[in-house]
C-alpha atoms as a PDB file:
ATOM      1  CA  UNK A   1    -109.091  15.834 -18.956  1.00  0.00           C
ATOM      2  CA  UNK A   2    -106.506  18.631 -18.454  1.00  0.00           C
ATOM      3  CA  UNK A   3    -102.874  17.725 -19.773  1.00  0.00           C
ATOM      4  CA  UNK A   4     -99.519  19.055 -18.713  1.00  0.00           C
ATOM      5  CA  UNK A   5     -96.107  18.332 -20.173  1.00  0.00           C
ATOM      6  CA  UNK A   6     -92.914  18.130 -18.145  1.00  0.00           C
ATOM      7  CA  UNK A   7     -89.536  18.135 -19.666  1.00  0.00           C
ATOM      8  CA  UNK A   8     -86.376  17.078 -17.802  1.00  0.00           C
ATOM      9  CA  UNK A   9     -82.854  17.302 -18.082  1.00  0.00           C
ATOM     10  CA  UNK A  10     -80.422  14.882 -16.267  1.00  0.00           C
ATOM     11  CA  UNK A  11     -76.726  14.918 -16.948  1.00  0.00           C
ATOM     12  CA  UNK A  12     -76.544  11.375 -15.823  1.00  0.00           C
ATOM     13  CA  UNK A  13     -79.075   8.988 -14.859  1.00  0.00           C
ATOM     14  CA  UNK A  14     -79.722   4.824 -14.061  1.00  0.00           C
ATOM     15  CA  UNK A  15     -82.880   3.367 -13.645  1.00  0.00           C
ATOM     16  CA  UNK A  16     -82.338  -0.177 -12.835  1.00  0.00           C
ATOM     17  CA  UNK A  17     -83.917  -3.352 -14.261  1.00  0.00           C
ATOM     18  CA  UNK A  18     -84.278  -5.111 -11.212  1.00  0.00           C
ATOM     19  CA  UNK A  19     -83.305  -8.883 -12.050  1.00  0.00           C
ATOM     20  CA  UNK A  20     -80.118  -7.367 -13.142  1.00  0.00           C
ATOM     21  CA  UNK A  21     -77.372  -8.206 -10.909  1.00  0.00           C
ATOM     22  CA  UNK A  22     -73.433  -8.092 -11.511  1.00  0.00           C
ATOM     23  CA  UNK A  23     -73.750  -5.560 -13.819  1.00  0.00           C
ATOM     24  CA  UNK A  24     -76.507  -3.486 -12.782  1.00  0.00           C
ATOM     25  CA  UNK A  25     -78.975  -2.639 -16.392  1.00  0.00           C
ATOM     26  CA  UNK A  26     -81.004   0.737 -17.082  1.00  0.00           C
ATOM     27  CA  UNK A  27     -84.022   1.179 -18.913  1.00  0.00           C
ATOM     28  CA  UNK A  28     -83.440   3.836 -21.048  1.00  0.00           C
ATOM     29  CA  UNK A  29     -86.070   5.754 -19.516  1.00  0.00           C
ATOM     30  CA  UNK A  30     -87.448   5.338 -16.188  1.00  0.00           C
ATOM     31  CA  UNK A  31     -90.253   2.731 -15.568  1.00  0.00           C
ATOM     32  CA  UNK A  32     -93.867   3.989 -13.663  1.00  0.00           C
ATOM     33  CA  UNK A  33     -92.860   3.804 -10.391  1.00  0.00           C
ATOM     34  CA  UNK A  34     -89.860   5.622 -10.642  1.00  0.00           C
ATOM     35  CA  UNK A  35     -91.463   8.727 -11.820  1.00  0.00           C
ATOM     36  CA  UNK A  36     -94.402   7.789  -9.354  1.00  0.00           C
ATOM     37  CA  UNK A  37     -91.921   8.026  -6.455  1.00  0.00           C
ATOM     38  CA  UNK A  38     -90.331  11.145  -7.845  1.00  0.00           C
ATOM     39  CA  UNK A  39     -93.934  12.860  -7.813  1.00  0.00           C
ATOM     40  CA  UNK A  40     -94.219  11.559  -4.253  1.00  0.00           C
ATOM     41  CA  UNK A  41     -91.138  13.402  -3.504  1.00  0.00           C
ATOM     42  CA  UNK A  42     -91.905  16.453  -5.109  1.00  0.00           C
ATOM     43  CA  UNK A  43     -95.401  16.797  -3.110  1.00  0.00           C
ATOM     44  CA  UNK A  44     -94.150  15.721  -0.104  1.00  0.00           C
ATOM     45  CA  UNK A  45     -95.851  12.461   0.298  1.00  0.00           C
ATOM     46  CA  UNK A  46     -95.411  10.204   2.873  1.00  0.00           C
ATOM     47  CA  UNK A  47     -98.450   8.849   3.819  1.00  0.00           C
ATOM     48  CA  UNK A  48    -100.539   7.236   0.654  1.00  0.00           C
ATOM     49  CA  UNK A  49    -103.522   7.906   2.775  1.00  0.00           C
ATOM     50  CA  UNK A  50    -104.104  11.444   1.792  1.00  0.00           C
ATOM     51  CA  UNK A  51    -106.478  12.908  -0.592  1.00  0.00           C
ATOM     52  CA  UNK A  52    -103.769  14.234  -2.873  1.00  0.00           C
ATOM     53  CA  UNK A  53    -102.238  10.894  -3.277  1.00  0.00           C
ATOM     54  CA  UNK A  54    -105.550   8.698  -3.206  1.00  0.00           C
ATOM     55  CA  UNK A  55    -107.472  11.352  -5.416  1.00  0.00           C
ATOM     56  CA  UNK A  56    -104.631  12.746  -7.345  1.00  0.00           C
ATOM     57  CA  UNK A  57    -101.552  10.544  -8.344  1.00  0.00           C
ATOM     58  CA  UNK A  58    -103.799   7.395  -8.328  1.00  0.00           C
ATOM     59  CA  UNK A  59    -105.858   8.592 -10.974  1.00  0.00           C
ATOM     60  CA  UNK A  60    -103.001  10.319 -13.381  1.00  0.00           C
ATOM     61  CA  UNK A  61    -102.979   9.008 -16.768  1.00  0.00           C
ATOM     62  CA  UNK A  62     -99.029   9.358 -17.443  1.00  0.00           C
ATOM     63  CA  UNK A  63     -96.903   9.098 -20.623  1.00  0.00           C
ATOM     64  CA  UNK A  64     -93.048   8.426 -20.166  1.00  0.00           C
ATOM     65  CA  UNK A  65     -90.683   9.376 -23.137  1.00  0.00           C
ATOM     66  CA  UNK A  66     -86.809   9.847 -23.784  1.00  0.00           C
ATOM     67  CA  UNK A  67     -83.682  10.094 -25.149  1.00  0.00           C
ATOM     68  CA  UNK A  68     -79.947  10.104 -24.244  1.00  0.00           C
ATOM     69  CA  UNK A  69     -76.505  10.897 -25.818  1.00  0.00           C
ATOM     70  CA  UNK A  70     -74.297   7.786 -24.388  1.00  0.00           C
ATOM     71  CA  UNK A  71     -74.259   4.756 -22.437  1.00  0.00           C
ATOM     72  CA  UNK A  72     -71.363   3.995 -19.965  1.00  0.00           C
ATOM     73  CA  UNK A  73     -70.943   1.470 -17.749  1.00  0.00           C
ATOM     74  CA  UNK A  74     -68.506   2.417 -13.948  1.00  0.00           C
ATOM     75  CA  UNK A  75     -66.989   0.069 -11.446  1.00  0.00           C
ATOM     76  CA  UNK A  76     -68.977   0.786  -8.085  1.00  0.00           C
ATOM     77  CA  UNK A  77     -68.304  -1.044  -4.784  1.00  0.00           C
ATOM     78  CA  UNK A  78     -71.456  -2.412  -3.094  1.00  0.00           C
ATOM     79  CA  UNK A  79     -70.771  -3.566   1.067  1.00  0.00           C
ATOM     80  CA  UNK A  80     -71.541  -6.859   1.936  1.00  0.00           C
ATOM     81  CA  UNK A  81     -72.832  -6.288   5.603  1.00  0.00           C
ATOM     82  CA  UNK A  82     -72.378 -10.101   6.545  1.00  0.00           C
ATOM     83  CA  UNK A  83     -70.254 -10.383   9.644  1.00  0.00           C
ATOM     84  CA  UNK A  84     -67.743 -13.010   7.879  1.00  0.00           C
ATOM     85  CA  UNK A  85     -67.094 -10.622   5.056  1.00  0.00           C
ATOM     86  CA  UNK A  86     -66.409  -7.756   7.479  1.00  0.00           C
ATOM     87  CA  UNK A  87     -64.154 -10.662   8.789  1.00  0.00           C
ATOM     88  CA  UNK A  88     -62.108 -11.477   5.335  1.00  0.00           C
ATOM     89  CA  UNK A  89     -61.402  -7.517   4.605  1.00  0.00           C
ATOM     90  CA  UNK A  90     -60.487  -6.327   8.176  1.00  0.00           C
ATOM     91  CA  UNK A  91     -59.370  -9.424   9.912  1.00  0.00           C
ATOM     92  CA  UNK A  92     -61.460  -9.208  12.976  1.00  0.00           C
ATOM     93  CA  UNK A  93     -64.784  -7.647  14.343  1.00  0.00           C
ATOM     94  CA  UNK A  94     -63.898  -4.945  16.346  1.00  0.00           C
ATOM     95  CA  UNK A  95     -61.185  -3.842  13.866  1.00  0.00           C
ATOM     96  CA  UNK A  96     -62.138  -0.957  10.779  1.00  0.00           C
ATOM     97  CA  UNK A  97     -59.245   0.107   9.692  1.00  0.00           C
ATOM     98  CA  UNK A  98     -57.474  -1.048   6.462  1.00  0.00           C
ATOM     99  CA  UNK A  99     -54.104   0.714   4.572  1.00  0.00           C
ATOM    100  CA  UNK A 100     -54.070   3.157   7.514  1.00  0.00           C
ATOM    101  CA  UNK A 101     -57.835   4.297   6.783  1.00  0.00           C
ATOM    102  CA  UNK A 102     -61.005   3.924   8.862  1.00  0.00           C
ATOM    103  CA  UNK A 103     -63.562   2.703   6.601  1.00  0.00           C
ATOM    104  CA  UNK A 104     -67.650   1.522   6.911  1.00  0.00           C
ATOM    105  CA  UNK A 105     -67.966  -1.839   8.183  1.00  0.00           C
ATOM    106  CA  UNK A 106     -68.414  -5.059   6.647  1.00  0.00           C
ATOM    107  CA  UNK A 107     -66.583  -6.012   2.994  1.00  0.00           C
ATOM    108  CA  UNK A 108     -66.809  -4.748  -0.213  1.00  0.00           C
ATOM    109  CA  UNK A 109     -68.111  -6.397  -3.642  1.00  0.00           C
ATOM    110  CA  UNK A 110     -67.015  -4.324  -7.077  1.00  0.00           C
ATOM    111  CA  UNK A 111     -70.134  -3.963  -8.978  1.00  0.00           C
ATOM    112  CA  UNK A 112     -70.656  -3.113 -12.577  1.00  0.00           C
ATOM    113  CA  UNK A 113     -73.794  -0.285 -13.755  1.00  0.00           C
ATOM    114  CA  UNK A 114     -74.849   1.428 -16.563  1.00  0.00           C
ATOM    115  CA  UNK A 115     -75.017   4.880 -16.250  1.00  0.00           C
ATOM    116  CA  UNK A 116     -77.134   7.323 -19.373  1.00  0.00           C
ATOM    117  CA  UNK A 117     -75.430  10.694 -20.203  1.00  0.00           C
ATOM    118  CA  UNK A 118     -77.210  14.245 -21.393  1.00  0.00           C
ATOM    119  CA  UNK A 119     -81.071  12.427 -20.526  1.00  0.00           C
ATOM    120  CA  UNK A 120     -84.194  14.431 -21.667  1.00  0.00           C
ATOM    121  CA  UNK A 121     -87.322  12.577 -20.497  1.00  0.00           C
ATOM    122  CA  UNK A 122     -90.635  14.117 -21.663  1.00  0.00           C
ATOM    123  CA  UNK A 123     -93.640  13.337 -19.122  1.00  0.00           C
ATOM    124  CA  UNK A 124     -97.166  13.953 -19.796  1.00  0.00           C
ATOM    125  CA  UNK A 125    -100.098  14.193 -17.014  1.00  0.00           C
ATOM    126  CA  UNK A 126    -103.451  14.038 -17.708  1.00  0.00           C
ATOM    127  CA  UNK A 127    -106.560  14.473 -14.508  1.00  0.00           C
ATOM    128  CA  UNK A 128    -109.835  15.096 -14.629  1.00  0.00           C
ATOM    129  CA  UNK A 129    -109.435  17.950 -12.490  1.00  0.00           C
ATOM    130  CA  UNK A 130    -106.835  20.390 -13.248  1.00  0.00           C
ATOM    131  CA  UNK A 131    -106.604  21.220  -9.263  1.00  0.00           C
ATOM    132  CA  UNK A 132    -104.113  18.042  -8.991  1.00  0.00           C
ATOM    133  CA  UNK A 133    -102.310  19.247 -11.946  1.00  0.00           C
ATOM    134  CA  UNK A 134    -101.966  22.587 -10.647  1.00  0.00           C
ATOM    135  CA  UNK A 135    -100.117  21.142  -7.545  1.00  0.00           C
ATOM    136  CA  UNK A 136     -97.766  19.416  -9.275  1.00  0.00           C
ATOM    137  CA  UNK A 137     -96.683  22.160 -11.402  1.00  0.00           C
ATOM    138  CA  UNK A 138     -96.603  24.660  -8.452  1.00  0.00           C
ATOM    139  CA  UNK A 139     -94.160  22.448  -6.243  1.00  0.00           C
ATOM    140  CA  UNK A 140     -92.200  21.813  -9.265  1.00  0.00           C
ATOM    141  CA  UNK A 141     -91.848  25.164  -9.648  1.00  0.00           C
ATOM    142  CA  UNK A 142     -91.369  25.623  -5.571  1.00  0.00           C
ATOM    143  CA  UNK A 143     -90.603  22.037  -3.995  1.00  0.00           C
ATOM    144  CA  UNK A 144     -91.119  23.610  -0.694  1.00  0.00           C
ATOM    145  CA  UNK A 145     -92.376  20.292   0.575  1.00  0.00           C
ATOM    146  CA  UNK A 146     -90.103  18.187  -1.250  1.00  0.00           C
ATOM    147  CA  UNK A 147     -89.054  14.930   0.853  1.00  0.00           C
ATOM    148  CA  UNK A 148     -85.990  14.778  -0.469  1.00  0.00           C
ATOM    149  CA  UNK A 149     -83.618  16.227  -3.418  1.00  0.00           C
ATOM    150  CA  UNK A 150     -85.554  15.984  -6.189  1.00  0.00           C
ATOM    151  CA  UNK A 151     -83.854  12.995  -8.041  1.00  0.00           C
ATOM    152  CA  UNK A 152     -84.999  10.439 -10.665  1.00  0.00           C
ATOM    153  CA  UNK A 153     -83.358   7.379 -10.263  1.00  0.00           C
ATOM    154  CA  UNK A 154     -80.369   7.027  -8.035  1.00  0.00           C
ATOM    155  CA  UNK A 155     -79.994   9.324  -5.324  1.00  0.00           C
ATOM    156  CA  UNK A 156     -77.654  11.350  -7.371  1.00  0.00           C
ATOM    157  CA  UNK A 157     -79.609  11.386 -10.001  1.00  0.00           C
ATOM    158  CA  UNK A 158     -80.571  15.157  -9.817  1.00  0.00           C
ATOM    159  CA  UNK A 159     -83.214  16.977 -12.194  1.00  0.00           C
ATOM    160  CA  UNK A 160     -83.426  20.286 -14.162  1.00  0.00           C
ATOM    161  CA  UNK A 161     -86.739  21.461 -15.428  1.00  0.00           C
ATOM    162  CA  UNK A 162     -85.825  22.302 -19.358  1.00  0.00           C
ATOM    163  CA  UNK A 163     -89.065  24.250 -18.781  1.00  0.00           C
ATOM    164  CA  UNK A 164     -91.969  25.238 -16.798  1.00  0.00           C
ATOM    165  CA  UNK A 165     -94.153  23.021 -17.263  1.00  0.00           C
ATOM    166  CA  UNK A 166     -96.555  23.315 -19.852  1.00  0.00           C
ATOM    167  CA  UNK A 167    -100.426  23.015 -20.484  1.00  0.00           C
ATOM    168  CA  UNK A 168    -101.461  21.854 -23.839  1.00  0.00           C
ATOM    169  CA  UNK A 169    -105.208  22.915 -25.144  1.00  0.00           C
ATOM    170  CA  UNK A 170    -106.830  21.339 -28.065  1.00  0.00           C
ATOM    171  CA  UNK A 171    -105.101  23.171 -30.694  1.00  0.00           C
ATOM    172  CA  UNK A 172    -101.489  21.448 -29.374  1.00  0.00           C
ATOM    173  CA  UNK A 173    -102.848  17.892 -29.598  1.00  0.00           C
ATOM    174  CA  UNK A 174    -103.712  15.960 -32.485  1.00  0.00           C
ATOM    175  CA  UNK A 175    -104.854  12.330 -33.169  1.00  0.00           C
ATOM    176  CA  UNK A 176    -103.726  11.034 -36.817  1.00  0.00           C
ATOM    177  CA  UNK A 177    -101.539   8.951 -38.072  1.00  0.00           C
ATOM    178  CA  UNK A 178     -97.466  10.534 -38.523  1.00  0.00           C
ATOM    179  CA  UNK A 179     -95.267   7.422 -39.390  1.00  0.00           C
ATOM    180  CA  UNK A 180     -91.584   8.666 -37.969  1.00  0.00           C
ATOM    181  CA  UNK A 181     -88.671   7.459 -36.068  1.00  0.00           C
ATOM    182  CA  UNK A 182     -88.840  10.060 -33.118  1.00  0.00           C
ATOM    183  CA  UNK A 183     -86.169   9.673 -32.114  1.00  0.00           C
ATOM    184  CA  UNK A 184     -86.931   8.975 -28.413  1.00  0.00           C
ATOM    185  CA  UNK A 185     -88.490   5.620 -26.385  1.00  0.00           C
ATOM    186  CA  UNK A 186     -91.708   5.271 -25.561  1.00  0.00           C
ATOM    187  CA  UNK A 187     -93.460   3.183 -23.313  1.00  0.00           C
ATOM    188  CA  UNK A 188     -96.983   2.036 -24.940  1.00  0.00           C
ATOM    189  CA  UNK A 189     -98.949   0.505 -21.712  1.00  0.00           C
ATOM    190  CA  UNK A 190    -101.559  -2.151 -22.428  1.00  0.00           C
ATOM    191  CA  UNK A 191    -104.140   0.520 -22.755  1.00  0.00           C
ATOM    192  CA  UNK A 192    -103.707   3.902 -22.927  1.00  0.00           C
ATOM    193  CA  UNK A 193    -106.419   7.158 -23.643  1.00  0.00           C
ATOM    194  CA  UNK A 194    -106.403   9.087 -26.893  1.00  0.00           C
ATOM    195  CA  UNK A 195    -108.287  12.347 -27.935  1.00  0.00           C
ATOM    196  CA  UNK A 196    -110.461  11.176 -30.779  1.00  0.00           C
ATOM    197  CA  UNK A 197    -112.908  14.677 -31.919  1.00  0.00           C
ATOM    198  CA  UNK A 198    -114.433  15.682 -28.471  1.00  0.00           C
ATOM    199  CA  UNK A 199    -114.007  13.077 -26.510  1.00  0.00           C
ATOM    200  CA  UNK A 200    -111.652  10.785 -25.011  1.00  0.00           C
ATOM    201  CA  UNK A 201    -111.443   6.833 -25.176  1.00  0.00           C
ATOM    202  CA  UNK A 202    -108.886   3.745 -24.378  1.00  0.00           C
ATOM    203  CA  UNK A 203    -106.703   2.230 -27.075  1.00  0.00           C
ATOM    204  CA  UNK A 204    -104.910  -1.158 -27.091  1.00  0.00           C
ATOM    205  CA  UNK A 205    -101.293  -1.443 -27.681  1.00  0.00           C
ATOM    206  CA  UNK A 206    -101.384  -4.402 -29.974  1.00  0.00           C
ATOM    207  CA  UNK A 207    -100.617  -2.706 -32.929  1.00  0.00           C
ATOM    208  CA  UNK A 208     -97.517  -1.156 -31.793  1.00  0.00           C
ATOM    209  CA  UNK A 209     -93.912  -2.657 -31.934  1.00  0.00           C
ATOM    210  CA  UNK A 210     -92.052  -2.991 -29.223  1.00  0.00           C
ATOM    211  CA  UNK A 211     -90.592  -5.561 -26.317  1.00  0.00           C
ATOM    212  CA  UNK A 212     -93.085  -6.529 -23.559  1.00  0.00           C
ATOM    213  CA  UNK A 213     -92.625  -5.583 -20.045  1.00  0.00           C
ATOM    214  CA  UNK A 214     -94.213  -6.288 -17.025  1.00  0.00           C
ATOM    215  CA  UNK A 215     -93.613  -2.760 -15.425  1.00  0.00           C
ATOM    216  CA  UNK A 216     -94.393  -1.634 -11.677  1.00  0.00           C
ATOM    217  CA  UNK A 217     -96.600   1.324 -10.818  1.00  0.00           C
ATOM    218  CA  UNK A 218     -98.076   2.019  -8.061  1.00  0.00           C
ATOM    219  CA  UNK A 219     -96.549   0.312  -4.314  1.00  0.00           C
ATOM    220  CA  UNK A 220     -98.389  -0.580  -1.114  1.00  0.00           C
ATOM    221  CA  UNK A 221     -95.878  -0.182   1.788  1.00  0.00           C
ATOM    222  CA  UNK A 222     -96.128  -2.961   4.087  1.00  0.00           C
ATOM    223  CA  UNK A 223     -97.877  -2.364   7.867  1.00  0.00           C
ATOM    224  CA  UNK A 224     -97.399   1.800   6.972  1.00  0.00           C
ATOM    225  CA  UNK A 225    -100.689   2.288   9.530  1.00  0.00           C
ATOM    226  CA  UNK A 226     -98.428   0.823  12.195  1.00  0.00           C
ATOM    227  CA  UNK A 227     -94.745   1.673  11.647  1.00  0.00           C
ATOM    228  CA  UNK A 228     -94.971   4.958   9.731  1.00  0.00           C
ATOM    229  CA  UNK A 229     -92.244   3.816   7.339  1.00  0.00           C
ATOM    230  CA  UNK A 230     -92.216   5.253   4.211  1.00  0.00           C
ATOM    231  CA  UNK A 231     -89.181   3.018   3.155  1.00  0.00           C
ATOM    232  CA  UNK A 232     -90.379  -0.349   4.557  1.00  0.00           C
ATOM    233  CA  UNK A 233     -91.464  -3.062   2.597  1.00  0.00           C
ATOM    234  CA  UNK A 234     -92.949  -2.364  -1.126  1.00  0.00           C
ATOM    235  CA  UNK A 235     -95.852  -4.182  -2.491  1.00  0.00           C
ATOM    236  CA  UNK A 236     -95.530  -3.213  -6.352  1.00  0.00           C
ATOM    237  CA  UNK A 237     -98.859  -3.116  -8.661  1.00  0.00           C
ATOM    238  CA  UNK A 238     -97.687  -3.945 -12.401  1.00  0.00           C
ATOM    239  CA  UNK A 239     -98.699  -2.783 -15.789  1.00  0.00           C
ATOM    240  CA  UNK A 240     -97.770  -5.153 -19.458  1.00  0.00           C
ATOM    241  CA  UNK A 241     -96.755  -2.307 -21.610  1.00  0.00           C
ATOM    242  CA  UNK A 242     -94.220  -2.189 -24.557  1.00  0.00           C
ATOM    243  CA  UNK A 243     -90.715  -0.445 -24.875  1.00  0.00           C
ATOM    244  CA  UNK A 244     -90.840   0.999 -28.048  1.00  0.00           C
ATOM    245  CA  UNK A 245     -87.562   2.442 -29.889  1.00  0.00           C
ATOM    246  CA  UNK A 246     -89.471   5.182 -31.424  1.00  0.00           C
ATOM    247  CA  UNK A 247     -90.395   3.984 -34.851  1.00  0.00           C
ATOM    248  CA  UNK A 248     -94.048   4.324 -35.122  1.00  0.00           C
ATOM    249  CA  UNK A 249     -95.749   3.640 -38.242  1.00  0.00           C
ATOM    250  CA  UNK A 250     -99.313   2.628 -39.508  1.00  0.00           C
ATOM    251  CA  UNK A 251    -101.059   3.596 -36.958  1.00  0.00           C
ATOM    252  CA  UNK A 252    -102.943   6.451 -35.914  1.00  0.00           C
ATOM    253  CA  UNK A 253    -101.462   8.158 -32.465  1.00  0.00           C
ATOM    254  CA  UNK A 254    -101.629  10.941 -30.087  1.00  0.00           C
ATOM    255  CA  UNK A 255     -99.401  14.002 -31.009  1.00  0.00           C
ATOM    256  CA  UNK A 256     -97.785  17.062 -28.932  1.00  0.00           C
ATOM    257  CA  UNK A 257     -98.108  19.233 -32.184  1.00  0.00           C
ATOM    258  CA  UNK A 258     -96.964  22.314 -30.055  1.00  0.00           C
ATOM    259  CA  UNK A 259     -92.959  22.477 -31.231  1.00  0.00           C
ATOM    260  CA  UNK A 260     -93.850  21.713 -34.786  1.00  0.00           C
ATOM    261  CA  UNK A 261     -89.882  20.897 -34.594  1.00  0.00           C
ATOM    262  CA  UNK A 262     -90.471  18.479 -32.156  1.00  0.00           C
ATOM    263  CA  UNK A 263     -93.356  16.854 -32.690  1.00  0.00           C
ATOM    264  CA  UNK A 264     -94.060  13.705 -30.474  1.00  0.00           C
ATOM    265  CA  UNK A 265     -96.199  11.191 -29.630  1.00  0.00           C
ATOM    266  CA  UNK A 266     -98.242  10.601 -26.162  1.00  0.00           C
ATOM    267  CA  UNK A 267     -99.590   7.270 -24.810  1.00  0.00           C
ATOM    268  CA  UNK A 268    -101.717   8.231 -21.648  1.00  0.00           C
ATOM    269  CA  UNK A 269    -101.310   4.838 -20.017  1.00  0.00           C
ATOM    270  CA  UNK A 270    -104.043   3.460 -17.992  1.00  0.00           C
ATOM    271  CA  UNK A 271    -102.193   2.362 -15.050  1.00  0.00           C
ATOM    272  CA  UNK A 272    -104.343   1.483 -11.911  1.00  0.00           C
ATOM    273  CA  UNK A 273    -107.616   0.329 -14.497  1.00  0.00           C
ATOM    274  CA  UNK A 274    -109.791   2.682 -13.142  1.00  0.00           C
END
C-alpha cells in the first residue's frame, strides 16, 4: 500500500459529539466521517456511486491525529423554526421585525459550544493503488472540483495545508516499540494495519489505553437514486475505536520517522472491514 500524510492547520475548529446538546461538545479531533465528508468535498463528490468514491475512499485505510492550543466555549443563538416560537419573539405571524430590525423568522434559543484554537490535525492515507492517492493530493493542491469551501467541521471551519502533502517510502516508516507522550490524540480503531518487515497485517487495539467510542464512518444517503440529494437523510456505518491522549507505552506501533523532531505514531484503521 502507498501512504500519504496530510497536515492541517485550522485557527479554530468544532467537531461535535452528537448527543451533546445545550452546550454543544468537540472531539478534540474530528471523528471518520468528518474527514470522510471533507474528502468528499475536496473531490467533488456527490454521487457515492462513482468509481472514485466506491473504489477509492471506501477502501482508504485512514489515521486521524491532533493537537490544539485552547479550548473556549461562545454563546451562539440557534432558531427555533416552530410557528409558536416565531409567535413569542415577534408577536404575530406575518410580523419580522423586532427593536426596529428585520430579522429571520421563527425564535431564537442561546446555545453554548466549544470551539478548539491553533488545530494541527495530521491525516494519513493508505490505498492499494497510488492512482486514488494521487487524486487526492492533486485536488488538494487544486480543489477545482471542490463542492464547497474546503472546511472541516463547521462551515467556518476553513483549512490550510501546513504542507503539500507528503509520500512516505519505507525508509520514513518504522514498526517498534517508542514509549512517549506525543503530545497529540489519536484515534486507535478496533483494528488497524501495521508494516511488520515486507508486508502488511491487522492489529487489535486491546492493548492500547484509551476511552471507547462508537465512531461513524462511512453514510448511506437515504433514496439518493431518486431525489439526488446529497444532504438528505444519513445512514451512518460505525467503527469501536479508542480516543487515546497520546501516551503510548509497551507496545510496539507504527511510526512517521520522517521529522525525527516529530516523530509520531500511525494507526491505519480498518474502517469498512474489507
Amino acid at each position: 500500500m502507498s501512504l500519504l500524510r496530510i497536515k492541517i492547520y485550522q485557527p479554530q475548529s468544532h467537531y461535535r459529539i452528537p448527543f451533546t446538546y445545550q452546550r454543544r461538545h468537540t472531539y478534540p479531533i474530528p471523528p471518520y466521517s468528518t474527514f470522510i465528508g471533507f474528502l468528499c468535498n475536496v473531490l467533488g463528490i456527490y454521487d457515492q456511486r462513482t468509481e472514485l468514491y466506491q473504489e477509492g475512499i471506501l477502501n482508504l485505510k485512514i489515521s486521524l491525529a491532533g493537537r490544539f492550543e485552547s479550548k473556549i466555549t461562545e454563546y451562539i443563538w440557534f432558531r427555533n423554526l416552530k410557528k409558536e416560537k416565531h409567535i413569542q419573539r415577534f408577536g404575530f405571524v406575518e410580523n419580522r421585525e423586532t427593536n426596529g430590525h428585520i430579522e429571520h423568522i421563527g425564535g431564537q434559543s442561546p446555545m453554548r459550544i466549544d470551539v478548539l484554537n491553533e488545530v494541527h490535525i495530521v491525516v494519513y492515507l493508505a490505498h492499494k493503488e497510488k492512482k486514488y492517492l494521487e487524486v487526492i493530493k492533486e485536488n488538494l493542491m487544486n480543489p477545482i472540483n471542490r463542492l464547497e469551501i474546503l472546511h472541516l467541521g463547521r462551515a467556518e471551519d476553513w483549512i490550510v495545508l501546513e504542507e503539500e502533502p507528503k509520500y512516505l517510502d519505507d525508509s520514513e516508516i518504522s514498526y517498534e516499540r517508542r514509549d512517549a507522550d506525543y503530545k497529540y490524540f489519536f484515534w486507535i480503531p478496533n483494528q488497524f494495519f501495521i508494516k511488520n518487515g515486507n508486508g502488511w497485517e491487522i492489529k487489535k487495539n486491546n492493548k492500547y489505553e484509551g476511552l471507547l467510542y462508537n465512531l461513524p464512518t462511512f453514510v448511506t444517503i437515504k433514496d439518493y437514486e431518486t431525489t439526488f440529494n446529497r444532504h438528505g437523510v444519513r445512514i451512518f456505518d460505525y467503527v469501536r475505536t479508542k480516543l487515546n491522549d497520546g501516551l503510548i507505552k509497551e507496545e510496539k506501533v507504527l511510526l512517521d520517522v520522517s521529522d525525527k523532531k516529530n516523530i509520531l505514531p500511525i494507526f491505519l484503521g480498518e474502517l469498512n472491514g474489507k
